[in-house]
N, C-alpha and C. Protein backbone atom coordinates (compact mmCIF):
# COMPACT_ATOMS: atom_id res chain seq x y z
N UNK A 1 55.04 50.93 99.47
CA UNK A 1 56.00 51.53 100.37
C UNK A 1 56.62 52.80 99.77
N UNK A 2 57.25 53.09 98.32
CA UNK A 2 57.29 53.72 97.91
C UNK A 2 56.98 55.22 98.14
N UNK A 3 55.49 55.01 97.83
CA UNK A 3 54.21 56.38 98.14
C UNK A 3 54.37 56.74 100.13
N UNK A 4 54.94 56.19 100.19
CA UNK A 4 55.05 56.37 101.42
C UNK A 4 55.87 57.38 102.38
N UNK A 5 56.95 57.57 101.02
CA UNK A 5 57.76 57.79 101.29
C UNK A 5 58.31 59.41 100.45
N UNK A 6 57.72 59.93 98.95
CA UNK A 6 57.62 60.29 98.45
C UNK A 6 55.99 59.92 97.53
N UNK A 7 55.10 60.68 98.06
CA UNK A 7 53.47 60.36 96.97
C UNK A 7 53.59 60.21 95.83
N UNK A 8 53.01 59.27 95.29
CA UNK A 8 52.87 59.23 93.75
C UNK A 8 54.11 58.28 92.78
N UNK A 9 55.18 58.02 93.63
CA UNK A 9 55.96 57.75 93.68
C UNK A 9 55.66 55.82 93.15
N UNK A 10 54.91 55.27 94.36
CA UNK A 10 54.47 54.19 93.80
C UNK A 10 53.56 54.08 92.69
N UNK A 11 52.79 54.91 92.84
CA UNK A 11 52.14 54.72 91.53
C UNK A 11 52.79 54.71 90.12
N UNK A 12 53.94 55.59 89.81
CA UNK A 12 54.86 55.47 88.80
C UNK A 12 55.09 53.98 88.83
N UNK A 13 55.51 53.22 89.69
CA UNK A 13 56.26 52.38 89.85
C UNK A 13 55.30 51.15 89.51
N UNK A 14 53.60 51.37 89.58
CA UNK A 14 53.01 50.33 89.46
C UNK A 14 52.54 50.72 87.44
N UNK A 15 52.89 51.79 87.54
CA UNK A 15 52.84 52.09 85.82
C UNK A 15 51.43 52.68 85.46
N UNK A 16 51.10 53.65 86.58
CA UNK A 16 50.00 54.68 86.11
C UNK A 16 50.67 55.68 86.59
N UNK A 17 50.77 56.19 85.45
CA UNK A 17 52.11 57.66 84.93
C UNK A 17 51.30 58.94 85.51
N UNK A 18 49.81 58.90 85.41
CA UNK A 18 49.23 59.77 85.01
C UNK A 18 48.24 60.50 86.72
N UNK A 19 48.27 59.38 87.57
CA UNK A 19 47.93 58.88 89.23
C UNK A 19 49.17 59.57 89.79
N UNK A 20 50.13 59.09 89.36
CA UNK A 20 51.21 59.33 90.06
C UNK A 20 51.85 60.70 90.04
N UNK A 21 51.38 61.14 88.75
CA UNK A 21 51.98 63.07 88.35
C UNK A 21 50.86 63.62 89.68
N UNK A 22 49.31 63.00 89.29
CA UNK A 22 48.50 63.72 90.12
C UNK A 22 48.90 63.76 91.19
N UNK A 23 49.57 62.74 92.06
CA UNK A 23 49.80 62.98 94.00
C UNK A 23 50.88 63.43 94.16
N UNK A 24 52.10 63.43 92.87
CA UNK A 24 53.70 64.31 93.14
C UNK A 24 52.88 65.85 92.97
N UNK A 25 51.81 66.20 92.37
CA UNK A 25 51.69 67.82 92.45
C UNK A 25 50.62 68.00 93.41
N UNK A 26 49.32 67.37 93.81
CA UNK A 26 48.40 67.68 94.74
C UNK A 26 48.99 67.77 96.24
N UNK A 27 49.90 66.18 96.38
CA UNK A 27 50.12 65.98 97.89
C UNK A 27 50.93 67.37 98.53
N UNK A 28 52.20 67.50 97.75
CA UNK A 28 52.82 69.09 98.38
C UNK A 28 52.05 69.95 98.44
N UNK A 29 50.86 70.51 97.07
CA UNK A 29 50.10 71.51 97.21
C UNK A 29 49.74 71.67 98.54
N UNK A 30 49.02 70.33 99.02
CA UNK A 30 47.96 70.21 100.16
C UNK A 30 49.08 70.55 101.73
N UNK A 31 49.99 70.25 101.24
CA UNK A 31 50.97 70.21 102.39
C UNK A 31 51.14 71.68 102.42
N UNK A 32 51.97 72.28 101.39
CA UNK A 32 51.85 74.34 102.09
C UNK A 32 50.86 75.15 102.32
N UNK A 33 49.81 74.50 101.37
CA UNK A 33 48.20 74.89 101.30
C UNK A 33 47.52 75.08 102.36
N UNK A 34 48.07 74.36 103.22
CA UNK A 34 46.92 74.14 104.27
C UNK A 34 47.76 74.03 105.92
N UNK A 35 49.01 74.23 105.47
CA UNK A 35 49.99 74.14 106.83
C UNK A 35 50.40 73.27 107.02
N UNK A 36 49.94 71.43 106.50
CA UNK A 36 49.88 69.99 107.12
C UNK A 36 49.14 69.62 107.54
N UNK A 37 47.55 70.60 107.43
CA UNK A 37 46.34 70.11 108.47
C UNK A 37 45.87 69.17 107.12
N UNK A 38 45.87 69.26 105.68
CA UNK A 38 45.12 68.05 105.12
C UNK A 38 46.48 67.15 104.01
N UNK A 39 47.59 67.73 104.23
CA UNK A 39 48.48 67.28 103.55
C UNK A 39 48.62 65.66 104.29
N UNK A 40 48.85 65.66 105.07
CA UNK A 40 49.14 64.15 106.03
C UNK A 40 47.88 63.64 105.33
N UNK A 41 46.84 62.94 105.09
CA UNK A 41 45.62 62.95 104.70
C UNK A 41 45.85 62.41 103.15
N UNK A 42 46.55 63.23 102.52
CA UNK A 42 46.41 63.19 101.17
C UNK A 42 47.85 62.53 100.91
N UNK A 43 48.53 61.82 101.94
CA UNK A 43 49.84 61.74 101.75
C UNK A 43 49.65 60.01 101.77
N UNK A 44 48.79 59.51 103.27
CA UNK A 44 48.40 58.46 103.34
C UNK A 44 47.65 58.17 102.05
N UNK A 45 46.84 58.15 101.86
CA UNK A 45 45.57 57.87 100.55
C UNK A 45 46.40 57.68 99.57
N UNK A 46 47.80 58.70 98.96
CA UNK A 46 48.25 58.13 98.07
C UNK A 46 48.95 56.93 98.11
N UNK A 47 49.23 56.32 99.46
CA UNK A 47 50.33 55.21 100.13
C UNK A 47 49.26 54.19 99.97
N UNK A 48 48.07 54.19 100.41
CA UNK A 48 46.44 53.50 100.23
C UNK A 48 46.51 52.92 98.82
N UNK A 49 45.75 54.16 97.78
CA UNK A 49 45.75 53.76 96.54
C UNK A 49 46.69 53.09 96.01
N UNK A 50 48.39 53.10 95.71
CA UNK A 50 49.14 52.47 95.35
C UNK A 50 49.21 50.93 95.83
N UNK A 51 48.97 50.99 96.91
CA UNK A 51 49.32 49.26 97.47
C UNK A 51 48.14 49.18 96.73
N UNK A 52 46.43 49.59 96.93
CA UNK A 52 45.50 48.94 96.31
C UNK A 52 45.28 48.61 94.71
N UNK A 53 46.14 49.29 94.36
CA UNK A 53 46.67 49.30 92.83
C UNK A 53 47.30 47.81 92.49
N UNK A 54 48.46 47.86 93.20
CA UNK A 54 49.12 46.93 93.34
C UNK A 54 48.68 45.30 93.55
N UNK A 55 48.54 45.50 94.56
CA UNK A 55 47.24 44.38 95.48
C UNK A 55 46.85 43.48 94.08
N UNK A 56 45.76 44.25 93.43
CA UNK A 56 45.24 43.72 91.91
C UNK A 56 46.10 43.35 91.05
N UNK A 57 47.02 43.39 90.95
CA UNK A 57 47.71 42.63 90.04
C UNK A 57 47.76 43.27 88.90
N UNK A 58 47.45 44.91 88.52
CA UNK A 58 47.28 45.09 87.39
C UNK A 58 48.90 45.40 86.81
């Protein structure tokens, strides 16, 4: 829920430091980069990956 809300955000929170720098700097990139046509996109996926992170138990 987290990533959901701010990207990358959960991933800190599931304790991959390094996932989570990547979607706090890609997801905005993609967001002025491109207007919002692939930012939404890259915003979900990071909300995706984190729960699937999670999910596992790691």
């Amino acid at each position: 829920m987290l990533s959901l809300f701010v990207p990358g955000v959960g991933q800190i929170y599931n304790g991959t430091w390094l996932r989570g720098l990547f979607w706090l700097v890609v997801t905005p990139g993609l967001w002025i980069g491109t207007g919002g046509w692939f930012g939404w996109v890259c915003h979900l996926l990071a909300a995706f990956t984190a729960y699937r992170y999670a999910k596992k138990g790691r």
